[in-house]
C-alpha atoms as a PDB file:
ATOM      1  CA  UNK A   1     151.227 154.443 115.258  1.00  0.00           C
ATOM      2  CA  UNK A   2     153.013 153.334 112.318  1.00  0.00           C
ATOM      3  CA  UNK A   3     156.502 151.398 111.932  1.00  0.00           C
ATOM      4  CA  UNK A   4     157.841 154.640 110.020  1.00  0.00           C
ATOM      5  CA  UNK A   5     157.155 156.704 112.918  1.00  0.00           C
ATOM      6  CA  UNK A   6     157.603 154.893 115.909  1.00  0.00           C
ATOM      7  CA  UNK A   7     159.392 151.174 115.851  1.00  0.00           C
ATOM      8  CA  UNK A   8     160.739 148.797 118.634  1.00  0.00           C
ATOM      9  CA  UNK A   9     164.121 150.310 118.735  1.00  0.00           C
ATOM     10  CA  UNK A  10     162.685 153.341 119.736  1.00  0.00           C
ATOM     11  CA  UNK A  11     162.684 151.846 122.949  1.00  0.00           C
ATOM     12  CA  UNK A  12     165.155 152.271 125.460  1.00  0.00           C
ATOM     13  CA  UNK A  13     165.623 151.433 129.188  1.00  0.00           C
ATOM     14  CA  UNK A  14     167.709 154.150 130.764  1.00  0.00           C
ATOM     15  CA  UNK A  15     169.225 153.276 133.958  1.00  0.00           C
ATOM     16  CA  UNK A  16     171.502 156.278 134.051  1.00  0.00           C
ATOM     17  CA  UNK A  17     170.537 159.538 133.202  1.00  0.00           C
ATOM     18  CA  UNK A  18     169.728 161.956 136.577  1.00  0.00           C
ATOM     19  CA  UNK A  19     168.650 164.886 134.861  1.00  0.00           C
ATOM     20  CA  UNK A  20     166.367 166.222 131.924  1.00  0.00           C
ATOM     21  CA  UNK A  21     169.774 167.420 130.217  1.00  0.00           C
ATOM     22  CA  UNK A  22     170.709 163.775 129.749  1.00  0.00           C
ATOM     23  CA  UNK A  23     167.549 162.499 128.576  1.00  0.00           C
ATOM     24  CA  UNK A  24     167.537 165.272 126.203  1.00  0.00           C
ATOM     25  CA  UNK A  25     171.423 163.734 124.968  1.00  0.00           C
ATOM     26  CA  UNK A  26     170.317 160.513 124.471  1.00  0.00           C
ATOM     27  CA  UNK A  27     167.282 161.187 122.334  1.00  0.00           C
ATOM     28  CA  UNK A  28     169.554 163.397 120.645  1.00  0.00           C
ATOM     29  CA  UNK A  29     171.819 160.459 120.130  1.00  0.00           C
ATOM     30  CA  UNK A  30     169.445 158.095 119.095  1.00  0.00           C
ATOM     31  CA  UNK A  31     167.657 159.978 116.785  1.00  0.00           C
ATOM     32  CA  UNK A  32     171.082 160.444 114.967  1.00  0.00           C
ATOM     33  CA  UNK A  33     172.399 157.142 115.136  1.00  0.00           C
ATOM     34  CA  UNK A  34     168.482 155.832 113.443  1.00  0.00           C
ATOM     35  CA  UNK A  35     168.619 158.717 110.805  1.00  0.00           C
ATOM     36  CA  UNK A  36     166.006 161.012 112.071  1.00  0.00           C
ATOM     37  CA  UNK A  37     167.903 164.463 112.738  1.00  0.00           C
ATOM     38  CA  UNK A  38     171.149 165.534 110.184  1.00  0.00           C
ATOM     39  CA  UNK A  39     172.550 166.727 113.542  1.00  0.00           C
ATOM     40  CA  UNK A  40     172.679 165.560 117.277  1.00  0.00           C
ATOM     41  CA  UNK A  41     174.007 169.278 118.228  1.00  0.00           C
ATOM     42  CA  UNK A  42     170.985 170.886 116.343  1.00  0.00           C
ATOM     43  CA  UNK A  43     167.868 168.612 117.369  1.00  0.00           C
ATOM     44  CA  UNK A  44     169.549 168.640 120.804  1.00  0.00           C
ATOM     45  CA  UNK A  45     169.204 172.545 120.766  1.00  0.00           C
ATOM     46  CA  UNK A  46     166.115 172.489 119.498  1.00  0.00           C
ATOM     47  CA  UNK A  47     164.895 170.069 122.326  1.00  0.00           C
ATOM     48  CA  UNK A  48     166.240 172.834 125.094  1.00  0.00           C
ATOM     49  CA  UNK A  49     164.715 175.652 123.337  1.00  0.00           C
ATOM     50  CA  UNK A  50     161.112 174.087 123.187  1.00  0.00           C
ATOM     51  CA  UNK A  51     161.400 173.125 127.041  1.00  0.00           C
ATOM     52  CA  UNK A  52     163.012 176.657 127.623  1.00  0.00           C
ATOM     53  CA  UNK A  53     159.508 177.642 126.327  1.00  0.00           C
ATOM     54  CA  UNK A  54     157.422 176.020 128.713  1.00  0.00           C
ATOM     55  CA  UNK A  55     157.952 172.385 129.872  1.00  0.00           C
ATOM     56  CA  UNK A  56     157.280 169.413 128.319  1.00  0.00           C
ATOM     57  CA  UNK A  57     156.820 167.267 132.142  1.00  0.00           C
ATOM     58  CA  UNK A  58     152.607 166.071 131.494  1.00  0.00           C
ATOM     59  CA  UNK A  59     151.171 164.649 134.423  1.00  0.00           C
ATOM     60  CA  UNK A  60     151.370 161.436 136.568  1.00  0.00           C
ATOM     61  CA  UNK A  61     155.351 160.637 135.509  1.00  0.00           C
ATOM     62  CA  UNK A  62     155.437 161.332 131.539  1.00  0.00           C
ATOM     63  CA  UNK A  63     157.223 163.732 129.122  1.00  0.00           C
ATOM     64  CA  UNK A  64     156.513 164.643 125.975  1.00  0.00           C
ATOM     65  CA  UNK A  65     159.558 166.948 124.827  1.00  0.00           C
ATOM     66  CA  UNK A  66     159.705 167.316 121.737  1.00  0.00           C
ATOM     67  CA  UNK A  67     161.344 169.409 118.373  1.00  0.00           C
ATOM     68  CA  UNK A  68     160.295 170.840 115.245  1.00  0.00           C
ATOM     69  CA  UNK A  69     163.011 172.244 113.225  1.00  0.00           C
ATOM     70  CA  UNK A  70     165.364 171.882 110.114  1.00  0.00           C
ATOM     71  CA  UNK A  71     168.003 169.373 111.071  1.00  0.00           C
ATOM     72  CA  UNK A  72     164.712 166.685 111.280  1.00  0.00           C
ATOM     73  CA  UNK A  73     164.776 164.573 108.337  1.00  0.00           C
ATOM     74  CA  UNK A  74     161.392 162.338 108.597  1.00  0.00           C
ATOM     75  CA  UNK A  75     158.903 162.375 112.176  1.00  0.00           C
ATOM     76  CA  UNK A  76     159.870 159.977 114.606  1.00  0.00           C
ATOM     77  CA  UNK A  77     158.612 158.987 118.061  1.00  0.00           C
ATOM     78  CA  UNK A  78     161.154 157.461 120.772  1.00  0.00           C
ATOM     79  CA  UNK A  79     160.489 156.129 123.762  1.00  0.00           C
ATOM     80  CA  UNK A  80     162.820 156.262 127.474  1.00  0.00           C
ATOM     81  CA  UNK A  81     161.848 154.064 130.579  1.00  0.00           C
ATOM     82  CA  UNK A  82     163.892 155.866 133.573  1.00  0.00           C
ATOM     83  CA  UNK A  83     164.744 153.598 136.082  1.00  0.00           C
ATOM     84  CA  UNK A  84     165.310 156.681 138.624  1.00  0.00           C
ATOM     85  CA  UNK A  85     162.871 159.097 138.161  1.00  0.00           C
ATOM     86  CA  UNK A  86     163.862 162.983 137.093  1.00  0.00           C
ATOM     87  CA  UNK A  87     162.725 166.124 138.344  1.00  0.00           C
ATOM     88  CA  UNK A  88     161.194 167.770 135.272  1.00  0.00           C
ATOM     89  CA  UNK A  89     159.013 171.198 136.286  1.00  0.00           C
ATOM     90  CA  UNK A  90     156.114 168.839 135.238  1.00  0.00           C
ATOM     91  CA  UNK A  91     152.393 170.158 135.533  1.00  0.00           C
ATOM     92  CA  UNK A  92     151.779 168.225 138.456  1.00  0.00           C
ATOM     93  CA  UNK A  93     154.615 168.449 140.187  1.00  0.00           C
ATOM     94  CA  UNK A  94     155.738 164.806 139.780  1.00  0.00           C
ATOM     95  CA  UNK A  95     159.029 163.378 138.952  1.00  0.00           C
ATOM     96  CA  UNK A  96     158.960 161.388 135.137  1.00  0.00           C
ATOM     97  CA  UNK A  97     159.609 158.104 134.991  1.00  0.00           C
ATOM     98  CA  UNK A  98     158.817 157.797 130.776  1.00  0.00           C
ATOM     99  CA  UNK A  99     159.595 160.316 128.493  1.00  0.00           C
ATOM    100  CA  UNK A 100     158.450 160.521 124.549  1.00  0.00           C
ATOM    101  CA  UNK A 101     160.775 162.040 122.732  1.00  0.00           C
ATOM    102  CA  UNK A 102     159.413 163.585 118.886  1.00  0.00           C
ATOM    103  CA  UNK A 103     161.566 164.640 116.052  1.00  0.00           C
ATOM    104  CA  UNK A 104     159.291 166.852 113.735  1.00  0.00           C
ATOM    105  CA  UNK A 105     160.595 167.907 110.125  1.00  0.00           C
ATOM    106  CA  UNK A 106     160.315 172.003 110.105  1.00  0.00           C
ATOM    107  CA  UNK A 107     157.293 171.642 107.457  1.00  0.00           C
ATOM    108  CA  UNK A 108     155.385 169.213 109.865  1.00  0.00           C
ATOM    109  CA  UNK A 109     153.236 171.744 111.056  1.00  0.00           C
ATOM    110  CA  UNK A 110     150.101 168.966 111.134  1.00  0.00           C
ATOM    111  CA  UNK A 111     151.660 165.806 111.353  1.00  0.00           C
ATOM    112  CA  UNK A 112     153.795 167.758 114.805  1.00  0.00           C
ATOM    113  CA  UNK A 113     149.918 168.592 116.276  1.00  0.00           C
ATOM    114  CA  UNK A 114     148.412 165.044 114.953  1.00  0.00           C
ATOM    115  CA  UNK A 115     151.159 163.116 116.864  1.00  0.00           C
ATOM    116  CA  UNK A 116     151.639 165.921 119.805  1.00  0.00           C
ATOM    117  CA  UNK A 117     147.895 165.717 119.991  1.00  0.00           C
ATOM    118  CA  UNK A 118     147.443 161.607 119.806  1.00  0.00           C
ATOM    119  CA  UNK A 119     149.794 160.822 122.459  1.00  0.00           C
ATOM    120  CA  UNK A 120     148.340 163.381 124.798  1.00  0.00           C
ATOM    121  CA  UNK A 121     144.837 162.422 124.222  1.00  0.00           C
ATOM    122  CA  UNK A 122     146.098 158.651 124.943  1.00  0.00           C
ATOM    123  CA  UNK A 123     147.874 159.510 128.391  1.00  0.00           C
ATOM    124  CA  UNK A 124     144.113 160.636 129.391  1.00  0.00           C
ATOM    125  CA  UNK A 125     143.452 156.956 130.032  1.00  0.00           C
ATOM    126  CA  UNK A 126     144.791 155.891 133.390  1.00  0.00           C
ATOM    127  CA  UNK A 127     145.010 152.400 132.359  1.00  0.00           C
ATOM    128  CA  UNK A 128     147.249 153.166 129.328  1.00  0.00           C
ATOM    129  CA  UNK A 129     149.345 155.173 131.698  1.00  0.00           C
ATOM    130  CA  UNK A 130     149.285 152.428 134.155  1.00  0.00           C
ATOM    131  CA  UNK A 131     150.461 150.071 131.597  1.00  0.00           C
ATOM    132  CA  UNK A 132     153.047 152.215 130.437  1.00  0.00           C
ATOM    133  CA  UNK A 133     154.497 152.960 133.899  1.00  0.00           C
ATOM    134  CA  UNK A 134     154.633 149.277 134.797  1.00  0.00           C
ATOM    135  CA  UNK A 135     155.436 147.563 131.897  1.00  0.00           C
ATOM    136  CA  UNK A 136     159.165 146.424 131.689  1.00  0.00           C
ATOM    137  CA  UNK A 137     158.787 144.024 128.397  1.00  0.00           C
ATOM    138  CA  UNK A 138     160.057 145.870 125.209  1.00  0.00           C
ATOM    139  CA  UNK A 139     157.604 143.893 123.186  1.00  0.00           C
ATOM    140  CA  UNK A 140     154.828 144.562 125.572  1.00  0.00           C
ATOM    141  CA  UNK A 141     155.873 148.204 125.611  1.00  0.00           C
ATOM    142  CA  UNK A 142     156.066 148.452 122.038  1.00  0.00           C
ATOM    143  CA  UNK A 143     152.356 146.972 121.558  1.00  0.00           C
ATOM    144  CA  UNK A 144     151.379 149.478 124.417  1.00  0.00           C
ATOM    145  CA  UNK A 145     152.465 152.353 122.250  1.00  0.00           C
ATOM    146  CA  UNK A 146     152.016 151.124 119.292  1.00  0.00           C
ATOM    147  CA  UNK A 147     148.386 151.395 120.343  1.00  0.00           C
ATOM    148  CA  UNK A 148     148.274 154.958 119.781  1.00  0.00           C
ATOM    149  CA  UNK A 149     146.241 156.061 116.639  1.00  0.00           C
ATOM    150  CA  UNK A 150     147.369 159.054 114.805  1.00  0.00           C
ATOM    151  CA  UNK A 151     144.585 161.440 114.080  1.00  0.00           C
END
């Protein structure tokens, strides 16, 4: 994954939020503080509209919510460590303890499903997901991820 896409302050260690609402904020946030959405309010709606869908919780402790829509200036991928996990309506049932947050420009129709796609292909591999549950190095994290090729 590329440096435009996905960097090492994409990382975050979150020992606060409780619920999917506030991990929802604080991609919201960051995403806005980095440059990546126009507006917090909008990408934050957008986030809750997509989960209102049908939920973003994988499998084995990962989320991949996510937003396509107009306030998204250029794709991004973030990245939130939870230190409690959060009930999330996953597909397995299980609490999340990581959650990938996207930002999709409107017109990203392929890039969206290339990086949607890559990510969930990657959290196939229980050893990747292993890593990424257990790791607690931002470097190491970021080299984790990083690993992840966009096709």
């Amino acid at each position: 994954m590329n440096k435009e896409v996905f960097d090492i302050e994409h990382i975050y260690f979150d020992n606060n939020s409780e619920t999917k609402d506030q991990v929802f904020e604080r991609f919201a946030s960051v995403a806005f503080k980095q440059g990546y959405v126009k507006s917090k309010e909008d990408y934050l709606k957008g986030l809750h509209q997509r989960e209102d869908e049908v939920t973003t919780g994988f499998k084995d402790g990962i989320a991949i919510p996510h937003c396509k829509n107009s306030t998204v200036i250029k794709p991004g991928v973030f990245l939130i460590k939870l230190s409690n996990p959060i009930e999330w309506n996953s597909l397995d049932g299980k609490p999340i303890k990581v959650a990938f947050g996207l930002a999709i420009p409107e017109d990203g129709n392929a890039q969206h499903l290339k990086i949607l796609s890559s990510i969930a292909r990657k959290l196939i591999d229980n050893e990747f997901v292993n890593m990424l549950l257990e790791e607690d190095d931002t470097e190491k994290l970021y080299n984790i991820v990083s690993s992840i090729e966009i096709k």
